[in-house]
C-alpha atoms as a PDB file:
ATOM      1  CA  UNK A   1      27.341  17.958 -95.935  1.00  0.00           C
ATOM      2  CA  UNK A   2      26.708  21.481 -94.467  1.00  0.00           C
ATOM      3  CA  UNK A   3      29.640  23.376 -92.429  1.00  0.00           C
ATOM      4  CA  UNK A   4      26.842  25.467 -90.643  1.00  0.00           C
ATOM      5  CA  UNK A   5      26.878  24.695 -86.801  1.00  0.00           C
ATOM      6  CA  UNK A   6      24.265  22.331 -85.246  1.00  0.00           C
ATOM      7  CA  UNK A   7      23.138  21.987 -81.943  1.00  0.00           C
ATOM      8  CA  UNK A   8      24.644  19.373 -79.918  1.00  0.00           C
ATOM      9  CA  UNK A   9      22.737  16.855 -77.479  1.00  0.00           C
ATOM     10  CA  UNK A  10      23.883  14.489 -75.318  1.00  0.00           C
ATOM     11  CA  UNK A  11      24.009  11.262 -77.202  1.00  0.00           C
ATOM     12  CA  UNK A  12      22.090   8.419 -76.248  1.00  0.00           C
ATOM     13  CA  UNK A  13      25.222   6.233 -76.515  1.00  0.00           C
ATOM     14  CA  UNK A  14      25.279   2.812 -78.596  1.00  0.00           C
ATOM     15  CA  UNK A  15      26.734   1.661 -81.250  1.00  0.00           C
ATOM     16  CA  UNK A  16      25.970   1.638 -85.193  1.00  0.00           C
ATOM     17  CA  UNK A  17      27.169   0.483 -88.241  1.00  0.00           C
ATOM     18  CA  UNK A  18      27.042   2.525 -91.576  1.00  0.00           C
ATOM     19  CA  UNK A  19      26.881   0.164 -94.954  1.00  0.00           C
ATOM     20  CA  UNK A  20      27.680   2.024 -98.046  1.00  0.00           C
ATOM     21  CA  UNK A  21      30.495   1.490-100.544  1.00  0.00           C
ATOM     22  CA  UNK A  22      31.426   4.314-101.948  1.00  0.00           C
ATOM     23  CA  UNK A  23      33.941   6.241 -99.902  1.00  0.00           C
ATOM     24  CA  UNK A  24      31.999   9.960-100.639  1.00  0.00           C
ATOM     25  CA  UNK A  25      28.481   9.481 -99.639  1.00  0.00           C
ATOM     26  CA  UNK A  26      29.931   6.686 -96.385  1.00  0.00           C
ATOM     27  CA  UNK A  27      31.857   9.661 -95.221  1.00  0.00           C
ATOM     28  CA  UNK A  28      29.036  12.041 -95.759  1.00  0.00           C
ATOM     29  CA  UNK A  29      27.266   9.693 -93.395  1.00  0.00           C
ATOM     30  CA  UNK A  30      29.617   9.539 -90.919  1.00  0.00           C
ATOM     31  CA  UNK A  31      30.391  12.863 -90.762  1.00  0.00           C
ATOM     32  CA  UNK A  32      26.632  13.940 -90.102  1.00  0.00           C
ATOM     33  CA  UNK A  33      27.118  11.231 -87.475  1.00  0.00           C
ATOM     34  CA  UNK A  34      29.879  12.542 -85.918  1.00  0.00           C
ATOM     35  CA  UNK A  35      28.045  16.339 -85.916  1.00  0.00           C
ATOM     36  CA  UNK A  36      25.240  15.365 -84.007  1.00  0.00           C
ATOM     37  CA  UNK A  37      26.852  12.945 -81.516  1.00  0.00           C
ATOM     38  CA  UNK A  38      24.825  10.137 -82.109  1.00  0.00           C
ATOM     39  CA  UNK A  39      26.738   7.412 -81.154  1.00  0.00           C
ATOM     40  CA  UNK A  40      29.170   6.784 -79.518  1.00  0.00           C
ATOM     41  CA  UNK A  41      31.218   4.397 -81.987  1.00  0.00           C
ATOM     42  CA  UNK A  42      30.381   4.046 -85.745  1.00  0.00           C
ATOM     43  CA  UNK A  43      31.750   0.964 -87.682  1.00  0.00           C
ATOM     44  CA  UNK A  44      32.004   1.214 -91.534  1.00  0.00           C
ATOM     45  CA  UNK A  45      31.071  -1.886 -93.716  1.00  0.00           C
ATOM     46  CA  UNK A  46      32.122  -1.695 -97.702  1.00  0.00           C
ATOM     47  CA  UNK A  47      29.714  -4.417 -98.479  1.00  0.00           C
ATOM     48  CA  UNK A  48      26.538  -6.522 -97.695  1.00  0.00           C
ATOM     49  CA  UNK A  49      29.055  -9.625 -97.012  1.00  0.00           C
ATOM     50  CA  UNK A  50      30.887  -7.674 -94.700  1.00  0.00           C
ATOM     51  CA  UNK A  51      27.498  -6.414 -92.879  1.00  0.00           C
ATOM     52  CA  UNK A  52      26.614  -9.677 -92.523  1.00  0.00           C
ATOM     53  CA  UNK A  53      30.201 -10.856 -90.979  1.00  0.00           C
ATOM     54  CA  UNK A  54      29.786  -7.668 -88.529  1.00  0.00           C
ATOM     55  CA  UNK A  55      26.351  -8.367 -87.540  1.00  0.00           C
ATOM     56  CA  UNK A  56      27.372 -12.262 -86.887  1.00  0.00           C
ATOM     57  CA  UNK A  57      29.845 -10.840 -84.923  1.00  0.00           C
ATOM     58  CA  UNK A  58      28.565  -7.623 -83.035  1.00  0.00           C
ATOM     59  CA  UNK A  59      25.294  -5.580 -81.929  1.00  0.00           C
ATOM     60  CA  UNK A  60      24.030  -2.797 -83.327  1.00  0.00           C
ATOM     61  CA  UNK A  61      21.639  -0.413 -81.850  1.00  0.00           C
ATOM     62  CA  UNK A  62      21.425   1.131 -85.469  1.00  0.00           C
ATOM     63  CA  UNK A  63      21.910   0.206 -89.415  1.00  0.00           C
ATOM     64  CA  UNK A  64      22.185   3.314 -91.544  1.00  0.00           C
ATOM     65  CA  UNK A  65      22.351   1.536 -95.244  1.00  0.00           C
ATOM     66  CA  UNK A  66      23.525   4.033 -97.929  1.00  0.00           C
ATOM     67  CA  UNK A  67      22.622   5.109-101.829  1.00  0.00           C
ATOM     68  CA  UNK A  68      25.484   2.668-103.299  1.00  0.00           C
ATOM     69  CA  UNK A  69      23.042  -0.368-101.919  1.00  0.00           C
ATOM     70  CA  UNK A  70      20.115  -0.992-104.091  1.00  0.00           C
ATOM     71  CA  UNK A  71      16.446  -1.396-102.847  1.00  0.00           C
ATOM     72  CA  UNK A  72      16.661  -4.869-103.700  1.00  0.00           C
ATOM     73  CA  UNK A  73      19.587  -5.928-101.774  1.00  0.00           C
ATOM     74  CA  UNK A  74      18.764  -3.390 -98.853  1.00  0.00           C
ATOM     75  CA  UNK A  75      15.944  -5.471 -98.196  1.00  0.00           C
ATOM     76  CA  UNK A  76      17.025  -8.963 -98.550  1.00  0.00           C
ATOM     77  CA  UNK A  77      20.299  -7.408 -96.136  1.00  0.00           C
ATOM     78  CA  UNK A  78      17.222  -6.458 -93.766  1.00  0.00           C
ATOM     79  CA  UNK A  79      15.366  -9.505 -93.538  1.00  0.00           C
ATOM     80  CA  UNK A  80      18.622 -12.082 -92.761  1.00  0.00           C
ATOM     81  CA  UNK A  81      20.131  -9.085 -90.645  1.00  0.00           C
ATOM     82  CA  UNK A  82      16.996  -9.393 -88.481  1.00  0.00           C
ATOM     83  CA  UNK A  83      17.070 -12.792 -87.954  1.00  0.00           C
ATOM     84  CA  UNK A  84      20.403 -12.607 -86.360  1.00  0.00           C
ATOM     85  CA  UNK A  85      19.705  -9.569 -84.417  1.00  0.00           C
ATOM     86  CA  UNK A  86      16.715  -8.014 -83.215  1.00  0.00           C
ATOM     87  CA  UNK A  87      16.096  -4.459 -81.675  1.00  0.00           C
ATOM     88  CA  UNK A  88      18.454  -2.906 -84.549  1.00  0.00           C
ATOM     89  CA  UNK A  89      16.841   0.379 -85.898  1.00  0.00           C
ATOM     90  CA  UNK A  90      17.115   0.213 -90.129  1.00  0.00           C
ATOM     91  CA  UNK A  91      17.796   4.107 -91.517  1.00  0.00           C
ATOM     92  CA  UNK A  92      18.306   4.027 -95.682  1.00  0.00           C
ATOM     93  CA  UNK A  93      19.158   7.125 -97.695  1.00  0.00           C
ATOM     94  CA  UNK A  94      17.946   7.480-101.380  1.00  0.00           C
ATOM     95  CA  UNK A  95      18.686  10.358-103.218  1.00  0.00           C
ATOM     96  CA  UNK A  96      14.702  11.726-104.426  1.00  0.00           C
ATOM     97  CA  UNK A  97      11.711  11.560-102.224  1.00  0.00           C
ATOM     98  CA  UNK A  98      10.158   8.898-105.164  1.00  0.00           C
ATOM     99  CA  UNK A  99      12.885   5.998-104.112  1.00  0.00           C
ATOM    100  CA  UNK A 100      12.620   6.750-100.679  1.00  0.00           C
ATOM    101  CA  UNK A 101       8.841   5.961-100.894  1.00  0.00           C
ATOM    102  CA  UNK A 102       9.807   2.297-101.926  1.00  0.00           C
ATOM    103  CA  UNK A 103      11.364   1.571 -98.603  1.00  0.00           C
ATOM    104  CA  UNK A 104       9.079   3.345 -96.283  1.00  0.00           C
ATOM    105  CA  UNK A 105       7.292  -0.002 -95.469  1.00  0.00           C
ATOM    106  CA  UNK A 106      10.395  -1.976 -94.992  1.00  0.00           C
ATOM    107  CA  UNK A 107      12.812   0.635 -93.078  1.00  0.00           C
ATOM    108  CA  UNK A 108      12.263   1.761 -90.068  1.00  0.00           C
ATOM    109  CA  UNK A 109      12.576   5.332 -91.422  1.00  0.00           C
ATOM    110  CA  UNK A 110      14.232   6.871 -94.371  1.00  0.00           C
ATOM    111  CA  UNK A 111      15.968  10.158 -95.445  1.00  0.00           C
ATOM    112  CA  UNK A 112      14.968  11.518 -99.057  1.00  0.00           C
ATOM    113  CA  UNK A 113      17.743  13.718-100.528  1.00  0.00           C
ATOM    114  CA  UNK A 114      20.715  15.279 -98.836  1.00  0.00           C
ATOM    115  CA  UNK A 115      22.430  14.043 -96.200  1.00  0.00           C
ATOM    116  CA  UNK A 116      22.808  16.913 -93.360  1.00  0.00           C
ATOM    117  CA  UNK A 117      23.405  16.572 -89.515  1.00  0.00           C
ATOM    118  CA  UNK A 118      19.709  17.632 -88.389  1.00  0.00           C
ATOM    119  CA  UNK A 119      17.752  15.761 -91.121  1.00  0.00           C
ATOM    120  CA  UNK A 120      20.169  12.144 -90.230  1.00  0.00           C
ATOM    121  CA  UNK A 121      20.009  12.667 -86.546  1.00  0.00           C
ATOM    122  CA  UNK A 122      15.687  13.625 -86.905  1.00  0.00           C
ATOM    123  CA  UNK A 123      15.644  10.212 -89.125  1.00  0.00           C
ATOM    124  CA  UNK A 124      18.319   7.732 -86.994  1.00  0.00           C
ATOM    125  CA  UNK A 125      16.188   8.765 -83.388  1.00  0.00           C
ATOM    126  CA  UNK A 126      13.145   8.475 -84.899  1.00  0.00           C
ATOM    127  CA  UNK A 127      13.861   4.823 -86.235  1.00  0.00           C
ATOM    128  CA  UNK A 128      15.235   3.972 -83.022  1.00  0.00           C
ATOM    129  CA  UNK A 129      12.061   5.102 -81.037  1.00  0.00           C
ATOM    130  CA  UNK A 130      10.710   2.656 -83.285  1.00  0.00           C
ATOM    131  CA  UNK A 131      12.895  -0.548 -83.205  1.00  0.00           C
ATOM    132  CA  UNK A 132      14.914  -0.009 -80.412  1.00  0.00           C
ATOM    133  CA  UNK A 133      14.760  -2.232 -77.083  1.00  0.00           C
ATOM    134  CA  UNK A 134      14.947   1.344 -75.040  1.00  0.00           C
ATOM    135  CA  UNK A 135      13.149   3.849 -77.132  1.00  0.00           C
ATOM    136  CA  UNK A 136      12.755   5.838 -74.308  1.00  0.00           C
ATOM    137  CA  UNK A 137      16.599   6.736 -73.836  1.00  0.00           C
ATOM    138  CA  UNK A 138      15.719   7.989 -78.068  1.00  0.00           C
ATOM    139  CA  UNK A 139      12.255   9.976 -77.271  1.00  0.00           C
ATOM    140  CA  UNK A 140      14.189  13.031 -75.773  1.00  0.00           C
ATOM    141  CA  UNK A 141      16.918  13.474 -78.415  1.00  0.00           C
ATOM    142  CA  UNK A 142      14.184  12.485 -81.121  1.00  0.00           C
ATOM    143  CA  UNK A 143      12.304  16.090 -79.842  1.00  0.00           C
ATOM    144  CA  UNK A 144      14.999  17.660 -79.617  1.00  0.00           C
ATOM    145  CA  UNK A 145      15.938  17.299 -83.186  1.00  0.00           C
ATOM    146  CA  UNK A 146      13.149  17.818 -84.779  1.00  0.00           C
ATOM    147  CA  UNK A 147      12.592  20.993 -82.505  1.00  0.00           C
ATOM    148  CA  UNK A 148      16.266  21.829 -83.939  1.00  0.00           C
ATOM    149  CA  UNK A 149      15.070  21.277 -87.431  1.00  0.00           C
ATOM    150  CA  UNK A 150      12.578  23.456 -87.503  1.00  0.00           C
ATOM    151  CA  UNK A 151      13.484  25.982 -85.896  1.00  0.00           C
ATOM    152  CA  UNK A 152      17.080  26.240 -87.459  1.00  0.00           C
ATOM    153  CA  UNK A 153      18.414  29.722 -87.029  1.00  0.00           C
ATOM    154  CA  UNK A 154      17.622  32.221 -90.017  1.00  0.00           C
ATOM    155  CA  UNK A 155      20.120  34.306 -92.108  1.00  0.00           C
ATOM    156  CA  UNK A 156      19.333  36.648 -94.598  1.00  0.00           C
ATOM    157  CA  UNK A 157      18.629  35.870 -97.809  1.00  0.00           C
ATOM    158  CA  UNK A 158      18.915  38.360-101.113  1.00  0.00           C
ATOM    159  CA  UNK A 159      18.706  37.574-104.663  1.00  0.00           C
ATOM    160  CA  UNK A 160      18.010  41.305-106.346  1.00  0.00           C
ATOM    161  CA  UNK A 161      19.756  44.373-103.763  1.00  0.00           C
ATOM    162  CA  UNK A 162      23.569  43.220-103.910  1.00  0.00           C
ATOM    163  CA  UNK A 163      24.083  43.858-107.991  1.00  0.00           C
ATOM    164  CA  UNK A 164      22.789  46.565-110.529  1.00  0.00           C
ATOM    165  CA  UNK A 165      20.042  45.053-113.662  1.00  0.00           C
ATOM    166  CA  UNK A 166      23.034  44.828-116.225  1.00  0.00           C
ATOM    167  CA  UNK A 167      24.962  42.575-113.482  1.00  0.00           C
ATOM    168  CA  UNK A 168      22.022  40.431-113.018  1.00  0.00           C
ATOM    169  CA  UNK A 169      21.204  39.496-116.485  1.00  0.00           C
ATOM    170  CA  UNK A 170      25.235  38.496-116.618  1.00  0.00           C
ATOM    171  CA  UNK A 171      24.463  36.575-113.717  1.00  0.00           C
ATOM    172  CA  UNK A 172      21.569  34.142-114.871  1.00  0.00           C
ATOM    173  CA  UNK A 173      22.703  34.363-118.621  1.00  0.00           C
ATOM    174  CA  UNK A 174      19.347  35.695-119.688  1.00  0.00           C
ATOM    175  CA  UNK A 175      18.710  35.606-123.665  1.00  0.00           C
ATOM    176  CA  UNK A 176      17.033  38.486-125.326  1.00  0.00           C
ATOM    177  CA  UNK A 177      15.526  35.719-127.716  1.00  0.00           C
ATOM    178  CA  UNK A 178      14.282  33.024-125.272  1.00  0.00           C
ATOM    179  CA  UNK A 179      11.334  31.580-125.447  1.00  0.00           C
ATOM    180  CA  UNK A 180      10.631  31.603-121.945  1.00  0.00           C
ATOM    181  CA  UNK A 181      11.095  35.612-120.831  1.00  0.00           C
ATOM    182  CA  UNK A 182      10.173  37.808-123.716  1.00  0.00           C
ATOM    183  CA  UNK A 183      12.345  40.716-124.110  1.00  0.00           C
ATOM    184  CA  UNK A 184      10.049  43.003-122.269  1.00  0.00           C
ATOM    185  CA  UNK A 185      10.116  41.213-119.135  1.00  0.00           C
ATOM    186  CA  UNK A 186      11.494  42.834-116.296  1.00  0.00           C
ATOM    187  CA  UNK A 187      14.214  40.942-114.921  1.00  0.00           C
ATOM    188  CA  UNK A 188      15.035  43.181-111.600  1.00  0.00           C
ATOM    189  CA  UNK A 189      11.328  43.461-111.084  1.00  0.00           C
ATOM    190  CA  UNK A 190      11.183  39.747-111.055  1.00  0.00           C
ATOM    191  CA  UNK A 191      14.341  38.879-108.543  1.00  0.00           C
ATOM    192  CA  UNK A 192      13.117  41.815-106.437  1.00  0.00           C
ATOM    193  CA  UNK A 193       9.529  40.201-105.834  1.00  0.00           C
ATOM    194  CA  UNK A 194      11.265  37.019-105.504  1.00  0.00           C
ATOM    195  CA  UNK A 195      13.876  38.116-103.088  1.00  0.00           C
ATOM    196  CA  UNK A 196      10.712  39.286-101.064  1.00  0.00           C
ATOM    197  CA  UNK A 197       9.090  35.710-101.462  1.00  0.00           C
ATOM    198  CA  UNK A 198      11.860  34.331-100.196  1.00  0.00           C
ATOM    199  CA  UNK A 199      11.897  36.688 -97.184  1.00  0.00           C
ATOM    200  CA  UNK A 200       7.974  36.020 -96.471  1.00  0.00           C
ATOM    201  CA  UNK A 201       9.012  32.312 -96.368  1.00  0.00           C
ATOM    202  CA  UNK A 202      11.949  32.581 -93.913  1.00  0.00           C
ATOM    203  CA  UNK A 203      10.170  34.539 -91.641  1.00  0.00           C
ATOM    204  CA  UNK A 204       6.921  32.323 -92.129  1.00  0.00           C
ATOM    205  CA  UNK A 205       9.402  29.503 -90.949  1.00  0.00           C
ATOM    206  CA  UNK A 206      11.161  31.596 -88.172  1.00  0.00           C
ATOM    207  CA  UNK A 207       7.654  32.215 -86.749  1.00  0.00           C
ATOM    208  CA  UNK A 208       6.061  28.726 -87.401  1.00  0.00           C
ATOM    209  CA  UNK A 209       3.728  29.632 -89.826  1.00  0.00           C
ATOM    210  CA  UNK A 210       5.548  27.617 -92.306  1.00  0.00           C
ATOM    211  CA  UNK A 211       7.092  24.147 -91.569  1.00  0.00           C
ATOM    212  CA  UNK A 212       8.429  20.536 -92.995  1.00  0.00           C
ATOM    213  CA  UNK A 213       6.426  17.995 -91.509  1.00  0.00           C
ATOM    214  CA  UNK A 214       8.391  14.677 -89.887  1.00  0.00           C
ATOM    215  CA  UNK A 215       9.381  13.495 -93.526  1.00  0.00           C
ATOM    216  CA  UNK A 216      10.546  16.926 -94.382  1.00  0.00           C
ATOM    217  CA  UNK A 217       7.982  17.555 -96.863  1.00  0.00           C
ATOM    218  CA  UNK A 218       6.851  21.212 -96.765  1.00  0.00           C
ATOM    219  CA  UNK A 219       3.177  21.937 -95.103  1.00  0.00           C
ATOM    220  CA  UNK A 220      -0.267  22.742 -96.988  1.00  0.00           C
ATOM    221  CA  UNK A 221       0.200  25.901 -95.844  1.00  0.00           C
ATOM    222  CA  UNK A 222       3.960  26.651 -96.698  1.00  0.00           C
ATOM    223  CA  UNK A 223       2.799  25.102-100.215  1.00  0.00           C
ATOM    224  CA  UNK A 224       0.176  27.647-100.618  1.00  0.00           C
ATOM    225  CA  UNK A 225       2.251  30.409 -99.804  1.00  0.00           C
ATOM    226  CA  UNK A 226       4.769  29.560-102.460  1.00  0.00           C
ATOM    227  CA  UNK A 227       2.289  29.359-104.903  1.00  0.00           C
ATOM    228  CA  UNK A 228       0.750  32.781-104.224  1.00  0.00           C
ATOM    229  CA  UNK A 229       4.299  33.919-104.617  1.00  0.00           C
ATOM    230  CA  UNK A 230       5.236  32.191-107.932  1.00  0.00           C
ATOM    231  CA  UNK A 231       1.857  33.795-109.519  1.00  0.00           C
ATOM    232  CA  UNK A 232       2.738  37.321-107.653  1.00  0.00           C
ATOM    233  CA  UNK A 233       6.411  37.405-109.199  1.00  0.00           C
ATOM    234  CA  UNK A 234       4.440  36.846-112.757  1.00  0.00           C
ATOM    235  CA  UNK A 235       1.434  38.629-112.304  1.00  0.00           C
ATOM    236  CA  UNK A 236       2.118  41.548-114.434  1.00  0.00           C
ATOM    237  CA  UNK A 237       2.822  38.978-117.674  1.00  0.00           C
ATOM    238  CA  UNK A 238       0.221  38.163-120.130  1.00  0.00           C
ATOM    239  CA  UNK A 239      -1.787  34.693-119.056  1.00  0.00           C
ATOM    240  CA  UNK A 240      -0.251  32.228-121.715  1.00  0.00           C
ATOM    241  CA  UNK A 241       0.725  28.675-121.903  1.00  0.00           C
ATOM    242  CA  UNK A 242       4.543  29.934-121.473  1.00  0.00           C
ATOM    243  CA  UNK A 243       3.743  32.057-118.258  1.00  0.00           C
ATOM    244  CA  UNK A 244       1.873  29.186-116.605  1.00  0.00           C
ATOM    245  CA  UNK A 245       4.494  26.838-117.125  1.00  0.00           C
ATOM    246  CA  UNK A 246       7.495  29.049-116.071  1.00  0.00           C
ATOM    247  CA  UNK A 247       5.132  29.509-112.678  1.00  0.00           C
ATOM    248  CA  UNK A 248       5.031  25.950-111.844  1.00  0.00           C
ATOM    249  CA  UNK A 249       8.738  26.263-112.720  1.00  0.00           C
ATOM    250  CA  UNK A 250       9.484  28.606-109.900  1.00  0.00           C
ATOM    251  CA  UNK A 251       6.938  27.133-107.891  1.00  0.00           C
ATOM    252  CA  UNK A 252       9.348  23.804-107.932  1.00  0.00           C
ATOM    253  CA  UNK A 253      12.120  25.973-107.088  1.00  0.00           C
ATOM    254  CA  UNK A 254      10.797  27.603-104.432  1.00  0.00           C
ATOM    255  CA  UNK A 255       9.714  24.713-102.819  1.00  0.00           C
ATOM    256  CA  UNK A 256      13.187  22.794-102.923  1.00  0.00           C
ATOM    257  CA  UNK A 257      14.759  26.140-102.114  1.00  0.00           C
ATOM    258  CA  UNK A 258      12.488  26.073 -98.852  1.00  0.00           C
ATOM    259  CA  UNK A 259      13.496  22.538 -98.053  1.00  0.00           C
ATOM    260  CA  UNK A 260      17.210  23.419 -98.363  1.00  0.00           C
ATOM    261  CA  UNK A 261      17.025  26.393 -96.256  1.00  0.00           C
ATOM    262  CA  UNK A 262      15.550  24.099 -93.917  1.00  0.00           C
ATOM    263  CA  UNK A 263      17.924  21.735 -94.040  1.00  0.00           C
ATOM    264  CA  UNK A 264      21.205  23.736 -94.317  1.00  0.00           C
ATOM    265  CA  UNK A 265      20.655  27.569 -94.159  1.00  0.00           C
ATOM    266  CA  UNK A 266      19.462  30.364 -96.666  1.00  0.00           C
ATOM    267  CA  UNK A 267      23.068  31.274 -98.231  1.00  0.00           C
ATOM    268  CA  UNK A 268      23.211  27.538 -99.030  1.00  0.00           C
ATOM    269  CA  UNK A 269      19.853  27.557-100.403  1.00  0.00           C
ATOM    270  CA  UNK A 270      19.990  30.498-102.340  1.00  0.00           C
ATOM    271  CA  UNK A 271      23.227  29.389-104.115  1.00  0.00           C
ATOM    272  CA  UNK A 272      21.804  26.351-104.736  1.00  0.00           C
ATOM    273  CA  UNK A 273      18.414  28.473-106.432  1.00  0.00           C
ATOM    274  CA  UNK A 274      20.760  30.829-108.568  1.00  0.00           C
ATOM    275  CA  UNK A 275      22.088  27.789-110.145  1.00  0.00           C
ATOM    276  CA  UNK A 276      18.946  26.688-110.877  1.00  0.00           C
ATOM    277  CA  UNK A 277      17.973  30.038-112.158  1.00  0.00           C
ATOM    278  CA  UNK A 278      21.021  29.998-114.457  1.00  0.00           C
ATOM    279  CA  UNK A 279      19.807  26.498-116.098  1.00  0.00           C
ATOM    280  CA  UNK A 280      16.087  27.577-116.535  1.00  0.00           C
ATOM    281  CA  UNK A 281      16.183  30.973-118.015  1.00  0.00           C
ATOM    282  CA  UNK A 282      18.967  31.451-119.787  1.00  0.00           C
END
């Protein structure tokens, strides 16, 4: 989970239970919980059986069902949870956008990749506007998030001015002989105009030009920007089958790096990017 600050709302109150058996990604949970005041008690269940037992026992106002509970058992948990209790918001969390797809029908919203404070709390009130017997008491903080989520406070972001050429290539472990940069390329030219794409989408997002929509999905027009940027950074490379796939490369990169700066904030990102740099082109 990201240590960077979030804004904090008054909670709406309630109570919720979080289903997930391993102790990592259940804490992760909770913790992004916790962050964004959400609720005001949380009760942990290792198991479907002992989700069951709890919702025999107590009401929820929310269900967040973690990644250690398969699709398949999510939903038959949903269907006999339901039965004993109604006006109980269902939130899952899958790791990649693909298996969050699967339950989009079922759940009454779910969160695609990491697990932050903004991202849970913009999921959570949005489910609850949805299921819950008082979605009005959820409309406010549901704004509010996703007003906090998009317009999550910028830092600055730099890839190329911090380190001379020679430290760079040490840095992504660039071969002389790969097949994917030719010897000729120029590396600092490259970070440079991709340390400026970077900026142009950072302050694209701090002005509203660019944007996730409500699944956190980056726009049409934050899409085409990052594409203009991927073929800028290459532009001065011969057209051949090797440029056009490193450019869809980066174009993938820039796109996640987007969603994480989003999501946490640009250092994050970025350190997340040069890791990815270091697997692609060395």
């Amino acid at each position: 989970m990201s240590s960077t600050v979030v804004p904090e709302f008054p909670s709406p109150g309630g109570k919720c239970v979080v289903i997930d058996s391993r102790i990592s990604s259940r804490k992760e949970i909770v913790d992004s919980i916790e962050a964004q005041n959400l609720f005001d008690q949380i009760v942990i269940a290792t198991s479907i059986i002992n989700a069951i037992q709890k919702f025999r026992r107590e009401d929820f106002e929310a269900c967040l069902i973690g990644t250690s509970i398969s699709d398949e058992i999510a939903t038959s948990f949903i269907k006999e949870a339901k039965e004993l209790k109604s006006g109980c918001a269902f939130v899952a969390i899958r790791e990649t956008r693909a298996e969050a797809e699967k339950l989009e029908g079922i759940m009454d919203s779910v969160l695609a990749g990491e697990v932050t404070p903004l991202k849970l709390a913009v999921r959570v009130s949005q489910a609850m506007v949805k299921a819950s017997k008082e979605p009005e008491r959820w409309k406010a903080y549901f704004q509010q998030s996703l007003d906090a989520l998009k317009n999550f406070e910028a830092h600055s972001v730099n890839l190329a001015s911090s380190s001379t050429p020679r430290e760079h290539e040490k840095a992504i472990n660039i071969s002389t002989t790969s097949t994917r940069v030719t010897q000729d390329t120029d590396l600092t030219r490259i970070l440079e105009k991709l340390t400026k794409g970077l900026f142009q989408l950072q302050e694209g997002y701090a002005s509203r030009e660019f944007d996730l929509d409500a699944f956190a999905i980056p726009s049409a027009s934050t899409v085409r920007a990052i594409k203009q940027i991927s073929h800028n950074i290459f532009d001065h490379e011969a057209e051949n089958v090797g440029t056009v796939e490193l450019r869809r490369t980066f174009e993938k990169f820039l796109i996640q790096w987007f969603v994480d700066m989003v999501a946490t904030n640009p250092e994050q990102a970025t350190r997340k990017l040069r890791v990815k740099l270091v697997q692609e082109l060395r």
